[in-house]
Protein backbone atom coordinates (compact mmCIF):
# COMPACT_ATOMS: atom_id res chain seq x y z
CA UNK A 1 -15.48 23.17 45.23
CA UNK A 2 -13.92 21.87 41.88
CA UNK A 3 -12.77 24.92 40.00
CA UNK A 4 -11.48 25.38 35.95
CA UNK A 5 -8.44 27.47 36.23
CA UNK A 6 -7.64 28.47 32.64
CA UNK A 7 -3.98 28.61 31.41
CA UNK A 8 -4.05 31.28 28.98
CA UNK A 9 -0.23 30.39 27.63
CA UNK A 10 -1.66 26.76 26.72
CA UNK A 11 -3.78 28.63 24.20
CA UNK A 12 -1.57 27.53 20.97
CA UNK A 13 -3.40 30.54 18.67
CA UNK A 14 -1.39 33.56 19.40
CA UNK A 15 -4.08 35.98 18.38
CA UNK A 16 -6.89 34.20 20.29
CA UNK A 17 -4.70 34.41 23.31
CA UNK A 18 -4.86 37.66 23.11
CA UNK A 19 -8.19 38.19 22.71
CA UNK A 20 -8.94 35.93 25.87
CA UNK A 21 -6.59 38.05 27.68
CA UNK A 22 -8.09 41.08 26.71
CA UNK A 23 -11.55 39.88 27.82
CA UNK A 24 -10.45 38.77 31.08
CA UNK A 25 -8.59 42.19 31.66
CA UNK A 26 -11.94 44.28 31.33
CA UNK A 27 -13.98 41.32 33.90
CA UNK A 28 -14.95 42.34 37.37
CA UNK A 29 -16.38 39.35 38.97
CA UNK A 30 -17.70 41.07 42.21
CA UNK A 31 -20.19 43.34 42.82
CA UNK A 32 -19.08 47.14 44.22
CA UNK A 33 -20.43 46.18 47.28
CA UNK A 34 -19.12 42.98 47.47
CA UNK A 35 -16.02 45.00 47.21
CA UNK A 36 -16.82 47.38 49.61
CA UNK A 37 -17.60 44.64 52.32
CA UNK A 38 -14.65 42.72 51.61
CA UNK A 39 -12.65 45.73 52.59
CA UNK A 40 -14.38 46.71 55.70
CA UNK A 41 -14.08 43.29 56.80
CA UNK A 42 -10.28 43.43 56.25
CA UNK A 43 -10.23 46.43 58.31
CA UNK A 44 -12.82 46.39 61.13
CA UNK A 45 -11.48 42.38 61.67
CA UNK A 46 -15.07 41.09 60.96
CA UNK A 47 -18.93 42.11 59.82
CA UNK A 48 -21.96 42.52 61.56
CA UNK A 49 -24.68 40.35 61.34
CA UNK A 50 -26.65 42.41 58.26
CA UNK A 51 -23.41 43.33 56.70
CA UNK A 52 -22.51 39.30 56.92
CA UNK A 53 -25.84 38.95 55.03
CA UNK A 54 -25.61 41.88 52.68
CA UNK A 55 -22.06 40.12 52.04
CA UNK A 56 -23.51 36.50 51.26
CA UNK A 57 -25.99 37.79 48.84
CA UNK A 58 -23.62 40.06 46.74
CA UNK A 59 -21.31 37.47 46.65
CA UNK A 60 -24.05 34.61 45.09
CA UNK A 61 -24.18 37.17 42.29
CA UNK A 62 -20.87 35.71 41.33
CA UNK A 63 -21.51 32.24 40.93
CA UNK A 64 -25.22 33.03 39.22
CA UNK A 65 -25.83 31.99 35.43
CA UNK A 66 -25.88 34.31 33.26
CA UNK A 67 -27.26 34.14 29.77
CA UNK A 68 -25.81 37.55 28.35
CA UNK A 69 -22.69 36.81 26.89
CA UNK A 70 -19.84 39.36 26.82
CA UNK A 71 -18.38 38.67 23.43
CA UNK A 72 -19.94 38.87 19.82
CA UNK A 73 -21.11 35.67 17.96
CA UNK A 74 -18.23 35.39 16.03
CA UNK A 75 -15.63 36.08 19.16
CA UNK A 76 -17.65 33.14 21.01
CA UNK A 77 -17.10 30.94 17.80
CA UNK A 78 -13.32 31.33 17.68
CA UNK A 79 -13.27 29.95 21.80
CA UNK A 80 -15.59 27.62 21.44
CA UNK A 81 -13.86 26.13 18.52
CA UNK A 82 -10.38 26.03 20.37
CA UNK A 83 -11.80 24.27 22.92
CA UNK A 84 -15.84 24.70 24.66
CA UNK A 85 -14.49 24.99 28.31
CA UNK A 86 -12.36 28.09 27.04
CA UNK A 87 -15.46 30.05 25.65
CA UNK A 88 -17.32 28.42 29.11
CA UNK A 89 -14.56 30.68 31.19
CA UNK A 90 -13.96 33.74 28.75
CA UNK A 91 -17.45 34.32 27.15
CA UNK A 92 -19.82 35.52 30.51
CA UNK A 93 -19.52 37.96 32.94
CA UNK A 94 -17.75 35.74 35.50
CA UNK A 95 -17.31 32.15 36.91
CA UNK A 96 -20.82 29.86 37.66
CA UNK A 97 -22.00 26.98 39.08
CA UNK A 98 -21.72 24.20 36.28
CA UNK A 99 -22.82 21.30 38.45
CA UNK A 100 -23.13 19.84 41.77
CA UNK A 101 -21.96 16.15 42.83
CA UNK A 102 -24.08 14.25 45.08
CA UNK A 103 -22.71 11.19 46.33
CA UNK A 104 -23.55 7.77 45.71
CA UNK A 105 -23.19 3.91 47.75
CA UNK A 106 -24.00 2.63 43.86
CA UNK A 107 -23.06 4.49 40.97
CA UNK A 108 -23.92 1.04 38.42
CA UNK A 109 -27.43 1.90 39.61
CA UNK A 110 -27.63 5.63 38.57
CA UNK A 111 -25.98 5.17 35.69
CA UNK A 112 -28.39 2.07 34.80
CA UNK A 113 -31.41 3.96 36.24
CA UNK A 114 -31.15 7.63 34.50
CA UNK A 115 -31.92 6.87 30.79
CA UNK A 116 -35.29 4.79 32.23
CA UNK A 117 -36.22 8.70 33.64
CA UNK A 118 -35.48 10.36 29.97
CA UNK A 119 -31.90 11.68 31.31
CA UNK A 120 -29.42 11.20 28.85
CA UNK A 121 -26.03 10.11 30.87
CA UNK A 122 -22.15 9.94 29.59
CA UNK A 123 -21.07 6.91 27.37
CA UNK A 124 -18.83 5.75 30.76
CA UNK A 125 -18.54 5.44 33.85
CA UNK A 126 -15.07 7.20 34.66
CA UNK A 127 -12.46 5.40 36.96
CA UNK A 128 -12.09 2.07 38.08
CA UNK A 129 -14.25 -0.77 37.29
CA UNK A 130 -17.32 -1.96 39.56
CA UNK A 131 -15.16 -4.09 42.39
CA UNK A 132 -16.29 -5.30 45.75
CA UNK A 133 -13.97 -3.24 47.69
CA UNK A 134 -14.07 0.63 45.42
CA UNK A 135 -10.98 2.46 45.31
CA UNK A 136 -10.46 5.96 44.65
CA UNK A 137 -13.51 7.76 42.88
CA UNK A 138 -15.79 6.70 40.38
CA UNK A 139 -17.96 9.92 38.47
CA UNK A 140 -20.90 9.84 35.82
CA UNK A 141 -23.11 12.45 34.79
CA UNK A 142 -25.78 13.57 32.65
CA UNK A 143 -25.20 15.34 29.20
CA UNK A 144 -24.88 19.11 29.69
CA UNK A 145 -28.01 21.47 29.04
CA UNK A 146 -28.48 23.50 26.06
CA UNK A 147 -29.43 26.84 27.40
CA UNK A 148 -30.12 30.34 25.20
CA UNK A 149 -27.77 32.72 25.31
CA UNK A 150 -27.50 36.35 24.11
CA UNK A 151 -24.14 37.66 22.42
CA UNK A 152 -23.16 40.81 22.77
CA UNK A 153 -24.11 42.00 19.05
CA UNK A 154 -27.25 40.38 18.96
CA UNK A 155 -30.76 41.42 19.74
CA UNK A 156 -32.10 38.78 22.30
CA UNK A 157 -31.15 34.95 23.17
CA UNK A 158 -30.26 34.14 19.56
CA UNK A 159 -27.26 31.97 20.98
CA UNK A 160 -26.43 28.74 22.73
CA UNK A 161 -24.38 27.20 25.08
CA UNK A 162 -23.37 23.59 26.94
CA UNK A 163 -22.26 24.54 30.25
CA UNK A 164 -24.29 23.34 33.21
CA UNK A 165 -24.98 19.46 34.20
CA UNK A 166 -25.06 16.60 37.26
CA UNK A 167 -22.36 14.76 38.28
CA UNK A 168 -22.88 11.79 40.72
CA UNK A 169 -19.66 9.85 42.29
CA UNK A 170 -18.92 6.74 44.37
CA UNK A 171 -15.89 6.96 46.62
CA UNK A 172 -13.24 4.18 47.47
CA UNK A 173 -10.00 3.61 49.28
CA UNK A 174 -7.53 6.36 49.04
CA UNK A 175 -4.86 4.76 47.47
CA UNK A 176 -0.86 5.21 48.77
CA UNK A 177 1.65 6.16 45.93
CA UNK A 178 2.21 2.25 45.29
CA UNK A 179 -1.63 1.96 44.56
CA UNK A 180 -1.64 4.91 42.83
CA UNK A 181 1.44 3.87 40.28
CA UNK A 182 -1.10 0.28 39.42
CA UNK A 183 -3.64 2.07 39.20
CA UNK A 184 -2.34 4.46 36.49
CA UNK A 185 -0.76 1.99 35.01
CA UNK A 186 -3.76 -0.53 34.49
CA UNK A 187 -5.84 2.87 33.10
CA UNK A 188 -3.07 3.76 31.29
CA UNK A 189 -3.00 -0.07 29.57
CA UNK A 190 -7.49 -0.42 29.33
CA UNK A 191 -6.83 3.22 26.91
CA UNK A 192 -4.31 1.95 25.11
CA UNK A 193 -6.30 -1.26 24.31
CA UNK A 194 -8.89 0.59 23.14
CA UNK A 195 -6.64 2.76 21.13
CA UNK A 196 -8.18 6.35 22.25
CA UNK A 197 -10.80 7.64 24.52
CA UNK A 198 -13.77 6.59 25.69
CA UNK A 199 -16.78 7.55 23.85
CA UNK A 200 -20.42 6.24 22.53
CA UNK A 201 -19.30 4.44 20.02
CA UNK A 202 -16.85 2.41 22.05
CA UNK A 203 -18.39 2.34 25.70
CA UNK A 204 -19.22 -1.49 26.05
CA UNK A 205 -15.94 -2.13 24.65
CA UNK A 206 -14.11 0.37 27.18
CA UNK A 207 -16.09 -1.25 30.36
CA UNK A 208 -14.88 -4.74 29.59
CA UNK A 209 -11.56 -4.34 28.75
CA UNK A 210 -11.15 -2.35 31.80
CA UNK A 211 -12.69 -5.21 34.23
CA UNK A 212 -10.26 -7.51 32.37
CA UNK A 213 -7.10 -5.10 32.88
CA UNK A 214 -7.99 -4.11 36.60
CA UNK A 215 -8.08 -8.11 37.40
CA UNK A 216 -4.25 -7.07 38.72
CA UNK A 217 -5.67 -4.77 41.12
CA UNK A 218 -6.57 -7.17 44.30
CA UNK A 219 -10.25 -6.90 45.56
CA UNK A 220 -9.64 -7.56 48.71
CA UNK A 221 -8.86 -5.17 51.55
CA UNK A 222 -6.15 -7.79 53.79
CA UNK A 223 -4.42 -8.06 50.48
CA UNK A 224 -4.36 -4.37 49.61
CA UNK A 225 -3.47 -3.76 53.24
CA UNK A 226 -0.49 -6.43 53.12
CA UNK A 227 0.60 -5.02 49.58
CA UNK A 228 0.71 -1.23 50.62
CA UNK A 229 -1.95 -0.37 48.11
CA UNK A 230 -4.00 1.38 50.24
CA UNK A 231 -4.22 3.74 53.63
CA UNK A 232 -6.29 2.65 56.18
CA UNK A 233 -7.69 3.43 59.38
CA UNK A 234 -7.29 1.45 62.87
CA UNK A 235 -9.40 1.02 65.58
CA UNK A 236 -8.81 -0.78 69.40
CA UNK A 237 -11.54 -3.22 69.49
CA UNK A 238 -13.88 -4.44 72.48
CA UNK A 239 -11.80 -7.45 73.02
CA UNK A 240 -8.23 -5.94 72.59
CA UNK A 241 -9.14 -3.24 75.27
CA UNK A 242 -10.01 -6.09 77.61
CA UNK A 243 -6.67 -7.63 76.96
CA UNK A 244 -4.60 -4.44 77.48
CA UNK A 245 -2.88 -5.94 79.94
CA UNK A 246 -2.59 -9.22 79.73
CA UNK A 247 1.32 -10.71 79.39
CA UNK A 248 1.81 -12.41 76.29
CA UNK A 249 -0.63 -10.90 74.02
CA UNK A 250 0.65 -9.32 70.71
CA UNK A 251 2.04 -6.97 70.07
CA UNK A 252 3.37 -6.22 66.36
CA UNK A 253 0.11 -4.83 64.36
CA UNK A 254 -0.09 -7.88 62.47
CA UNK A 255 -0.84 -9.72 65.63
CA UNK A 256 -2.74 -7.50 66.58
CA UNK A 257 -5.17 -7.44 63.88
CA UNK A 258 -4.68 -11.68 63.92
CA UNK A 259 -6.06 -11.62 67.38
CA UNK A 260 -9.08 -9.57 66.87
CA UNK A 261 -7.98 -6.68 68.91
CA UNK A 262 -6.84 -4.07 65.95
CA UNK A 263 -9.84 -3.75 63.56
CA UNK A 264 -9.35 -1.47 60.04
CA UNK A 265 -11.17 -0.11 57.35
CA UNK A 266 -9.95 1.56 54.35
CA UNK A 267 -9.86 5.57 54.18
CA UNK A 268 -11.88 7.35 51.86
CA UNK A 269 -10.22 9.30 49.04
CA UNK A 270 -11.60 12.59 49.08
CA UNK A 271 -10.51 14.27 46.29
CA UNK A 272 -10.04 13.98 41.81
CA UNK A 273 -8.33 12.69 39.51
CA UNK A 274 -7.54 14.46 36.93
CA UNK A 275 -8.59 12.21 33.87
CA UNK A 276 -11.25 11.08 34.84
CA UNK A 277 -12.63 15.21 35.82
CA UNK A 278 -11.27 15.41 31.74
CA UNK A 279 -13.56 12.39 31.15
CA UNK A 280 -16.46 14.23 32.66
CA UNK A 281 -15.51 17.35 30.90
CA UNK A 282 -15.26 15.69 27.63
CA UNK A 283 -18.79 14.25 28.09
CA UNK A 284 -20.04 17.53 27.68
CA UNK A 285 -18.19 18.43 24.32
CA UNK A 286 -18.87 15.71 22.35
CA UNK A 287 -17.10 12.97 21.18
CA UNK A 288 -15.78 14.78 18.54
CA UNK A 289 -14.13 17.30 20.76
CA UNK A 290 -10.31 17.46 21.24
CA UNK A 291 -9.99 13.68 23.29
CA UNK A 292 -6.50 14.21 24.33
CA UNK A 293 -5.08 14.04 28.02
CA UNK A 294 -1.95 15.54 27.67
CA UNK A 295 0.17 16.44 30.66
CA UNK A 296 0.61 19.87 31.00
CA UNK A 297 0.48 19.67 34.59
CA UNK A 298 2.41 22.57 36.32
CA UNK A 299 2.22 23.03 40.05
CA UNK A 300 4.20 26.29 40.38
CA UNK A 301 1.56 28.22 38.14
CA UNK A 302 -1.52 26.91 39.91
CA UNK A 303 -0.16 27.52 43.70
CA UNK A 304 0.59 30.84 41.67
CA UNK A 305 -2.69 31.43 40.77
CA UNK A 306 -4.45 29.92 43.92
CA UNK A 307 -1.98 32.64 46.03
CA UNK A 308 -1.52 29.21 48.53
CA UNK A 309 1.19 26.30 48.60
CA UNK A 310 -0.73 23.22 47.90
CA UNK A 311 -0.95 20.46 50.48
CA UNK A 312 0.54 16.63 49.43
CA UNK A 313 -2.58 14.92 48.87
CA UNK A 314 -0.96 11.35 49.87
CA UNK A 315 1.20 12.88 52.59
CA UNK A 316 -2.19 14.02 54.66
CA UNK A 317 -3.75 10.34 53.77
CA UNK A 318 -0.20 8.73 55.89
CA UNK A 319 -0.52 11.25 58.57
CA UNK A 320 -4.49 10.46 58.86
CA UNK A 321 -3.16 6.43 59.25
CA UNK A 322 -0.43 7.18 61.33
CA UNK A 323 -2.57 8.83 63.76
CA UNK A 324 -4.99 5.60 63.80
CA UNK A 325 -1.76 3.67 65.30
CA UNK A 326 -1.14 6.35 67.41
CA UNK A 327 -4.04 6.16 68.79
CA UNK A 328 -4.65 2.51 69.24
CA UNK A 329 -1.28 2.21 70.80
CA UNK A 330 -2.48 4.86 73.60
CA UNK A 331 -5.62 3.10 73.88
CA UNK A 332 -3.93 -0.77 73.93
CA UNK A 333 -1.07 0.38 76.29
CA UNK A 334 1.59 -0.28 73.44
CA UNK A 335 4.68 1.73 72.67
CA UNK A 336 3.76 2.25 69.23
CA UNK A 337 2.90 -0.14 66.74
């Protein structure tokens, strides 16, 4: 689940910070007996089959939609107009479902394919360009609905709001810190090329210039393999089990993989990045919306937040490929590898 955590002291209008805060302070985003269950599951050490269900359907109130707003028109105004995602978190009774992600082989396709079906998609497709061998995570979607919505000093659904809408993604190689460092720095060169975000009136612009800049990035999985751009996984193959032991056969990884008797393929990266989420975002508030992607990053205050340390995305990625070697090493009588 991909969730908005708003940061309340990145709010640069004093007074509307307060107001947020205020709003938030008065929000209960469970049910009572939601509560209640929570509770007696803490203390009995589990639930019973029709309190586990009772449970499940409290809790999906929650993450419903809900088109009564709990601020007045003009309260909804001043957070929309700071920013739309802050009067997306502030303005309703509690978090909701803004979009699922399905997963594509070909994202060029969807993206091609949705406006021929009357659904309007974003300028861009966010990421890397269209290569042979994909790396990392590529993310479209289609416009955000305009749905009715009832403020709090109005009589009926006098209001609107952009909030819910379909993301689709295509997934690549997880990238090691070394891939990760080109990669940002390509991106980093296609948006200064283009002098500013992506948008409508600049997509076909955007899509080339990025091809042309991500030219540096090899398309080839041997060379992102021999340039430590990439994590992969190993296998033992047919023909290197057979040869297990045999004198004189390799033994170094390289040789291995020369001799046909290590085959890899490249791990998937299974999780965001963070401008190209904003990208999506952004879709959805118009081109005329703030288009910066400052770094404001801070770690402490999310793990802070989230109550959890936060796991090394990369460091899991090497442990996943170190076990691969592990493994064929076991399985082709080596030492290690």
């Amino acid at each position: 689940m991909f969730t908005s955590l708003l940061r309340l002291e990145l709010i640069d209008n004093p007074q509307l910070r307060e107001l947020a805060q205020s709003i938030l302070a008065k929000r209960q985003i469970f049910t009572a007996r939601a509560l209640e269950l929570i509770a007696q599951c803490e203390r009995d050490g589990g639930l019973n089959a029709e309190d586990a269900e009772a449970f499940v359907q409290e809790a999906l109130h929650t993450f419903r939609w809900h088109h009564n707003a709990t601020v007045t028109a003009e309260q909804y105004q001043q957070l929309h107009d700071q920013h739309r995602l802050i009067a997306d978190v502030v303005a309703f009774k509690g978090p909701h479902i803004n979009h699922l992600t399905p997963r594509t082989l070909d994202i060029d396709a969807i993206q091609l394919g949705m406006p021929a079906k009357g659904i309007p998609p974003k300028a861009v497709v966010e990421g890397p360009p269209t290569r042979r061998h994909p790396i990392l995570l590529r993310q479209t979607s289609f416009k955000a609905l305009q749905e009715k919505v009832a403020f709090s000093d109005q009589q009926g659904s006098e209001g609107s709001h952009t909030a819910r809408f379909g993301e689709i993604e295509q997934r690549g190689a997880a990238l090691t810190p070394k891939g990760r460092q080109l990669y940002d720095k390509l991106l980093d060169a296609t948006r200064a090329a283009l002098g500013g975000a992506p948008a409508e009136a600049n997509a076909e612009r955007y899509m080339a210039l990025l091809k042309d800049t991500f030219a540096e990035f090899p398309d080839d999985l041997a060379q992102m393999r021999e340039q430590g751009l990439a994590y992969f996984r190993y296998f033992a193959t047919e023909k290197g089990l057979a040869a297990r032991d045999q004198e004189g056969r390799p033994t170094t990884l390289q040789g291995l993989i020369d001799a046909g008797h290590v085959h890899y393929e490249a791990l998937v990266y299974e999780d965001f990045l963070p401008v190209s989420a904003a990208g999506i975002f952004q879709s959805n508030l118009g081109d005329d919306a703030q288009a910066e992607y400052g770094s404001n990053a801070n770690r402490d205050a999310f793990e802070a937040a989230l109550g959890l340390q936060v796991q090394d995305e990369l460091a899991l990625y090497a442990q996943s490929e170190r076990r691969s070697l592990q493994a064929c090493a076991h399985a082709l009588n080596l030492g290690s590898m």
